[in-house]
Structures are given as structure tokens and as C-alpha cells.
Protein backbone atom coordinates (compact mmCIF):
# COMPACT_ATOMS: atom_id res chain seq x y z
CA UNK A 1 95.32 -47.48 -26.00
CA UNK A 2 94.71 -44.15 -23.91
CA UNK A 3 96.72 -41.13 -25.18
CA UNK A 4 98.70 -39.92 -22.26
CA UNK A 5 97.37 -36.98 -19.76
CA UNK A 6 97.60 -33.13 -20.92
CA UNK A 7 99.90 -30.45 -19.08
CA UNK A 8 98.20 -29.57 -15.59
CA UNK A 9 97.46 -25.83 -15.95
CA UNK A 10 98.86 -22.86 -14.06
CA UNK A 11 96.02 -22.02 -11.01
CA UNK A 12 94.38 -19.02 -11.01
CA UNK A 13 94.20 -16.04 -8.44
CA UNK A 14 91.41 -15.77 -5.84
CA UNK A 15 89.43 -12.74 -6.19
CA UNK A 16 88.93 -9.86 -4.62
CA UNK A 17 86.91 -9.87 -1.67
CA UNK A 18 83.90 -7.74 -0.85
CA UNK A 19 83.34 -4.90 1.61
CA UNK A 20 81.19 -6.21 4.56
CA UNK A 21 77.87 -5.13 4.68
CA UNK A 22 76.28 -2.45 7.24
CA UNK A 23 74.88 -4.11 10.43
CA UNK A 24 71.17 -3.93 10.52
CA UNK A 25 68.84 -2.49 13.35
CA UNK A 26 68.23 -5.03 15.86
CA UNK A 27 64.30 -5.73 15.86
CA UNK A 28 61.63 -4.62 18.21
CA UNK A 29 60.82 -7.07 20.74
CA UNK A 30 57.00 -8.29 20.32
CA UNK A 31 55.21 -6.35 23.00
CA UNK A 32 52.10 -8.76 24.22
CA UNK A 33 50.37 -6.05 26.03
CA UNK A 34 50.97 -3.75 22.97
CA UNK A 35 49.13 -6.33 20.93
CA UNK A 36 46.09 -6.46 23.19
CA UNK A 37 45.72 -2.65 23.40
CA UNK A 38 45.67 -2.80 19.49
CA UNK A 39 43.10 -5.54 19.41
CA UNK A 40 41.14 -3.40 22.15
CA UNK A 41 40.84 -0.34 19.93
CA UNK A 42 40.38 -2.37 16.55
CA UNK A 43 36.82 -3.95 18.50
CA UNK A 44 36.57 -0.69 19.81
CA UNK A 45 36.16 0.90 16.21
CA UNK A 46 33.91 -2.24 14.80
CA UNK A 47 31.50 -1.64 17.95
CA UNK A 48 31.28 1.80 16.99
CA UNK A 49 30.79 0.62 13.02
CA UNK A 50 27.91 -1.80 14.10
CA UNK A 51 26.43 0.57 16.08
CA UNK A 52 26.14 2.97 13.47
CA UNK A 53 25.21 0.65 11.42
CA UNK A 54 21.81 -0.49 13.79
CA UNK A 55 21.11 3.11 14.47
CA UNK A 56 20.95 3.70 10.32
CA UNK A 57 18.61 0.42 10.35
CA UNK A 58 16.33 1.78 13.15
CA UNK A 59 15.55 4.97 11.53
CA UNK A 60 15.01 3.10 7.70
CA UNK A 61 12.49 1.01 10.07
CA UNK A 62 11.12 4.04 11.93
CA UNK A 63 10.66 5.58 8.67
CA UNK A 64 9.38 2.61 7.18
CA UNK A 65 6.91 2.38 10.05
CA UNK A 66 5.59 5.84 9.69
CA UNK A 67 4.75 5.71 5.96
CA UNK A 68 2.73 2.53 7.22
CA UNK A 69 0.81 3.89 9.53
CA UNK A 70 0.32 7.34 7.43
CA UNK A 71 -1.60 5.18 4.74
CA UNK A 72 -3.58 3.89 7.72
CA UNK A 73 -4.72 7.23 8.38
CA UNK A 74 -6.87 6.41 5.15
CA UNK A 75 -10.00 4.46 6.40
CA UNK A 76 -11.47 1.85 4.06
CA UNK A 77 -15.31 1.07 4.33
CA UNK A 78 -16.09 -0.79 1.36
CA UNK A 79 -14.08 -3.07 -0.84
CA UNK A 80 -15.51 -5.55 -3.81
CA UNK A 81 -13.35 -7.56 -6.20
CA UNK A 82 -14.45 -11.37 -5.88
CA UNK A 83 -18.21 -11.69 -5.25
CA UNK A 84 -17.64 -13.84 -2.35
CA UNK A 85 -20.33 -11.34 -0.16
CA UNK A 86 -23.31 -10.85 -0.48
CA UNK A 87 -24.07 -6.90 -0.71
CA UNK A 88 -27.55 -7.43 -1.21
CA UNK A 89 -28.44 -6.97 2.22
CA UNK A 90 -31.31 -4.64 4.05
CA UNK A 91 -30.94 -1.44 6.36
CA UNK A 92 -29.61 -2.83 9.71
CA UNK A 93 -26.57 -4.98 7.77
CA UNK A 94 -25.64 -1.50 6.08
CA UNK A 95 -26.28 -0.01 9.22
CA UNK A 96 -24.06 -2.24 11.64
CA UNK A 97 -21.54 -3.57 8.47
CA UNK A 98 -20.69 -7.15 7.26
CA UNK A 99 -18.21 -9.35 5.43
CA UNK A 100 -14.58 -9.87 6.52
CA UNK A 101 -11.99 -6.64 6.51
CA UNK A 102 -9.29 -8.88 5.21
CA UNK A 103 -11.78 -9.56 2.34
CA UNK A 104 -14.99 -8.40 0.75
CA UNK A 105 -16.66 -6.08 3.28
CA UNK A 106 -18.90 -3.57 4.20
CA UNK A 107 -17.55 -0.93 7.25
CA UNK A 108 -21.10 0.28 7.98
CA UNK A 109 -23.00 3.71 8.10
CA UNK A 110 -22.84 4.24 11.44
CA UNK A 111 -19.52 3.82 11.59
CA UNK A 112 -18.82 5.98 8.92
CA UNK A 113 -20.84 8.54 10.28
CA UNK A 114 -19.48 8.57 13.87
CA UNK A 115 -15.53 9.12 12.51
CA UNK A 116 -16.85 11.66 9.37
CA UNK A 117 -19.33 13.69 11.80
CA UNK A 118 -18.05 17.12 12.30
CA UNK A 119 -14.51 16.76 10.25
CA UNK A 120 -13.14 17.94 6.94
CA UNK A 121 -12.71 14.31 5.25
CA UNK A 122 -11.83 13.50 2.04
CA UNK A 123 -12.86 10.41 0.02
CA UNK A 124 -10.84 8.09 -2.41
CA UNK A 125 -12.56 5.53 -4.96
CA UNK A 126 -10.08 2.68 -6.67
CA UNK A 127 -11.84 1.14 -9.63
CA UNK A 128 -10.63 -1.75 -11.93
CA UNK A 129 -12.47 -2.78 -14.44
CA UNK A 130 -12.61 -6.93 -16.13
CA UNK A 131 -9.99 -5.93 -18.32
CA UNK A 132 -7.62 -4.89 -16.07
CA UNK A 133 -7.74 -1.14 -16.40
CA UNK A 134 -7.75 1.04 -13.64
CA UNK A 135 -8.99 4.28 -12.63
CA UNK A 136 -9.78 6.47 -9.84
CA UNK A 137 -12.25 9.26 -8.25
CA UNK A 138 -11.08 11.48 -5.42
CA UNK A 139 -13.47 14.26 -3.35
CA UNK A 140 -12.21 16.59 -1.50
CA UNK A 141 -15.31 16.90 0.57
CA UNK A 142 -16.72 13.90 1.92
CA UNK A 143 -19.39 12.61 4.98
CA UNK A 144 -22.46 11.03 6.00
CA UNK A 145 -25.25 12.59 8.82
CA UNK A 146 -26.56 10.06 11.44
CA UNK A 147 -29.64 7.56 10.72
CA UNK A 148 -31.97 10.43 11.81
CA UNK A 149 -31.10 11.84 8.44
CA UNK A 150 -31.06 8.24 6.71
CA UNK A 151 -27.45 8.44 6.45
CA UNK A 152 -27.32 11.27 3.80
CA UNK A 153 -24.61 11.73 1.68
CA UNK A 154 -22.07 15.54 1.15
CA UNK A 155 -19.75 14.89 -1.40
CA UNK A 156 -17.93 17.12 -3.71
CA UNK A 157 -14.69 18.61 -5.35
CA UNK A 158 -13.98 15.77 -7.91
CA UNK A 159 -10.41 14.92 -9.34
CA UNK A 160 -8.96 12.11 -10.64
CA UNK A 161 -9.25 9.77 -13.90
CA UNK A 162 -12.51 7.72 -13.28
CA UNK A 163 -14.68 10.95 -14.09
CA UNK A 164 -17.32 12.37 -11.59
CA UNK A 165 -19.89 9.41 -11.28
CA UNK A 166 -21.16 10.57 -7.76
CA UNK A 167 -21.83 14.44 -8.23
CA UNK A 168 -25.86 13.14 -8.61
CA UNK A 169 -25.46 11.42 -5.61
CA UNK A 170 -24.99 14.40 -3.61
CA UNK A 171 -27.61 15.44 -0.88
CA UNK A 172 -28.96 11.73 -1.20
CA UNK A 173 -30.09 9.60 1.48
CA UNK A 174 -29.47 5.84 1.90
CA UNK A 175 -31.77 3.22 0.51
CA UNK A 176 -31.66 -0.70 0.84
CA UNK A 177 -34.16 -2.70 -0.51
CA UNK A 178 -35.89 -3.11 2.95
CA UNK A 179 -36.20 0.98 3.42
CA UNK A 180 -36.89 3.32 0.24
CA UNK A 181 -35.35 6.81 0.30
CA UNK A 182 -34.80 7.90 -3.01
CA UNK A 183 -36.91 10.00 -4.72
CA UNK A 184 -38.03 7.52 -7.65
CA UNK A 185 -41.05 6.38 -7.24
CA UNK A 186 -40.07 3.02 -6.96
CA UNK A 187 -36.93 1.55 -5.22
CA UNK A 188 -33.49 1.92 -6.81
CA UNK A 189 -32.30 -0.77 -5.12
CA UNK A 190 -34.66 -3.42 -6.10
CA UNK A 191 -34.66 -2.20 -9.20
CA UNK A 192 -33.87 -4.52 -12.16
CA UNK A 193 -32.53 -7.14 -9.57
CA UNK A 194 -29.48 -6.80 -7.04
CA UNK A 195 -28.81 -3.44 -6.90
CA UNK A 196 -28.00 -3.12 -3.21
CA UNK A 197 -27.36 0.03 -0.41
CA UNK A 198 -26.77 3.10 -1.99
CA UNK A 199 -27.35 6.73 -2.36
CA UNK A 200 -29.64 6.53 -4.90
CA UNK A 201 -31.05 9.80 -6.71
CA UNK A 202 -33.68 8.20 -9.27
CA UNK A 203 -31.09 6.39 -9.76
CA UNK A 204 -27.63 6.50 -10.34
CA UNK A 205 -24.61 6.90 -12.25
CA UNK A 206 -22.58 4.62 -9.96
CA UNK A 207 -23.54 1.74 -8.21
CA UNK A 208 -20.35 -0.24 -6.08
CA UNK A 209 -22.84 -1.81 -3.88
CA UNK A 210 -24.63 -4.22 -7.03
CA UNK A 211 -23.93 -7.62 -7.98
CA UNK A 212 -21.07 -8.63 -8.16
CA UNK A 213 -20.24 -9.99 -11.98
CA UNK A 214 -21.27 -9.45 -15.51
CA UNK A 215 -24.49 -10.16 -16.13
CA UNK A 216 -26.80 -9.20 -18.37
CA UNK A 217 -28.40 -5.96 -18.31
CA UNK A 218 -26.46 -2.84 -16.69
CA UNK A 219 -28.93 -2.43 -13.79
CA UNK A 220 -27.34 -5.47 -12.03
CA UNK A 221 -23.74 -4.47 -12.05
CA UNK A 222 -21.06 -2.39 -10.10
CA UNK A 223 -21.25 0.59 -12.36
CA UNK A 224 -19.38 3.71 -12.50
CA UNK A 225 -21.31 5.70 -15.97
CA UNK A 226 -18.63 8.17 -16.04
CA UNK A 227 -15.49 5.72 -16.53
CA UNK A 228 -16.64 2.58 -18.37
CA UNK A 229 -20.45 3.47 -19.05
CA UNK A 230 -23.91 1.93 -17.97
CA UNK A 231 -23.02 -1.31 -19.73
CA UNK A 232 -19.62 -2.51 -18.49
CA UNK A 233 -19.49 -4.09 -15.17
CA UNK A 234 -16.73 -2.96 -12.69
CA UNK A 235 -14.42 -6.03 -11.48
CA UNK A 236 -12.76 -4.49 -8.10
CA UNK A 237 -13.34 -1.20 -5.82
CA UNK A 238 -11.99 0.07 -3.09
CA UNK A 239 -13.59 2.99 -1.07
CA UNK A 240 -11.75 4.45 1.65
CA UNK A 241 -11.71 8.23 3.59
CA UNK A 242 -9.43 10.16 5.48
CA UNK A 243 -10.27 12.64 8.12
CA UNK A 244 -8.32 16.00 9.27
């Protein structure tokens, strides 16, 4: 059996009621052409940003481009590091050139004598040897007279780390084993086997021209005396000028 219901209780009084609040400002109608003007200047700005941005590229490519073509100003003429040419060739090949400029090649004399004639040029000899040291041979002096003179070598003021293998060579002719300039009595570039072009001076203390390899026997080999002696072929060189 339910007990029967409680005493209904006295009701309470309502609060107080709040202060009504300050009317806010009535918003800024959206302004279409306002809009567009902003977006105009905002493209405005990243136009000027790319712009800046492709003139900053074309002068890192302009710059780029110049320190190219300033190592161009260095002309290479001979360059061995494979074997895969032949530099055992006679007077008019090391007269006219051979082999490939992209590879193993030969620039020629009279080439070499045409842009050296008459100019203050300078010379620059990259070695590496089979073990995969490298040195190098620069001359502050360097050119060749005309095939009246048999292609005759200047060459001095020596620096670098190779050490001064062409100071005999100085004042030399050209011989090939078809035409015999030095002054041995017999002919440097025959001798001992494939010795090829050079400026021989009874003989030599560098030879870039030989065989290609490492054969037996010193006489057969690229050589440079003063770097890795008369008995250790060099692998790769590179023999380039530059004129003023």
C-alpha cells in the first residue's frame, strides 16, 4: 500500500533579470569590386615575386655559363687514358691530328702552332697514374714554331706537383718514327718499341705520346721520370694550353 503524497512546497521567487547587452556594429557589406581590386594587387605582388625570382635564375645561369666557357678558354691537344688510339703514328698524322675529341686524341702540330704563334700561352699537364694518384705540371711559357722549324718546342717556368719532366725537352724539335729530329743518333721514337711523336732530346724524361699500358720495360710506356720514375707507366693525361 502507497504511503500518501508529501506537503506541496512553497514556490520560489524568479530571479533577477539581467541588464541587456550593448547593440553591436552593424557589419560591412561585402564589396565585390573591393574583392577583385584585392585579388588584382595580390597577382600583382606574385608577378613581381616570380619575376624576381627568373631574373635571380638568369644571372645563376649567366654565371654558370661564363665559368663554362672560361675553362674553354683552356685548349686541349692531347688526351690518353684508355689505349683505344693508336699514337704510334708518323709525321703527317701528328701533323694534321687524329683520334676522336670526345675520346683519345691527338689536336695536331699545326694546329697548335697556328693558335700558340706569336702569344704568351701557358701549358697545363693532368697526370694519373694506375693507382689512382694524381698529379700535375704547369708552364708558364709555352709554344711550338711552324713545320719549317720541325715543330720545335719553348717551354718553361714549371709549378705544380708532378715535378719538371719537360725542362730537357726544351728547344727540341718533333720526331715520329717516320722523320728523326733528335739529336741521338738513333730515333727516340722507335726506340725500344712504341714510343711515338715527341720532343725528344736523346731522349726523354717524359713520354705521353708511348704505348698505352704497362708493359714491360720503361721505354714503352707513358712516362713522366720526375713524378712516378722511368719504370711506372702513366694511366691517363691530359694536355691542354691557354693563350693571352
Amino acid at each position: 500500500m502507497l504511503p500518501p503524497p508529501g506537503d506541496v512546497g512553497l514556490r520560489g521567487r524568479g530571479g533577477i533579470k539581467g541588464d541587456k547587452g550593448a547593440v553591436g556594429q552593424k557589419g560591412e557589406a561585402l564589396d565585390l569590386e573591393d574583392v577583385k581590386q584585392e585579388m588584382r594587387e595580390m597577382r600583382k605582388k606574385l608577378e613581381d615575386i616570380d619575376s624576381r625570382l627568373s631574373n635571380v635564375t638568369k644571372q645563376l645561369n649567366a654565371s654558370s655559363k661564363k665559368e663554362a666557357v672560361s675553362d674553354t678558354l683552356w685548349t686541349v691537344f692531347q688526351r690518353r687514358f684508355d689505349g683505344s688510339v693508336d699514337f704510334n703514328r708518323n709525321w703527317q698524322e701528328y701533323k694534321n691530328g687524329f683520334g676522336n675529341k670526345l675520346g683519345e686524341f691527338w689536336l695536331g702540330l699545326d694546329k697548335i702552332h697556328r693558335i700558340t704563334s706569336g702569344k704568351l700561352c701557358s701549358l697545363h699537364v693532368k697526370l694519373v697514374a694506375f693507382d689512382g694518384s694524381e698529379a700535375y705540371a704547369q708552364y708558364s711559357t709555352f709554344s711550338v714554331h711552324g713545320e719549317s722549324d720541325n715543330y720545335r718546342l719553348h717551354i718553361s717556368g714549371y709549378s705544380g706537383t708532378a715535378g719538371d719532366s719537360m725542362a730537357w725537352n726544351n728547344g727540341m724539335p718533333f720526331t715520329t718514327k717516320d722523320q728523326d729530329n733528335d739529336p741521338w743518333p738513333n730515333n727516340c721514337a722507335l726506340f725500344s718499341g712504341l714510343s711515338g711523336g715527341w720532343w725528344y732530346n736523346q731522349c726523354t724524361f717524359s713520354k705521353l705520346n708511348a704505348e698505352w699500358g704497362r708493359s714491360e720495360g720503361h721505354n714503352r710506356n707513358m712516362i713522366w721520370n720526375n713524378w712516378k720514375g722511368r719504370d711506372e707507366a702513366i694511366k691517363e693525361s691530359t694536355m691542354k694550353f691557354k693563350c693571352k
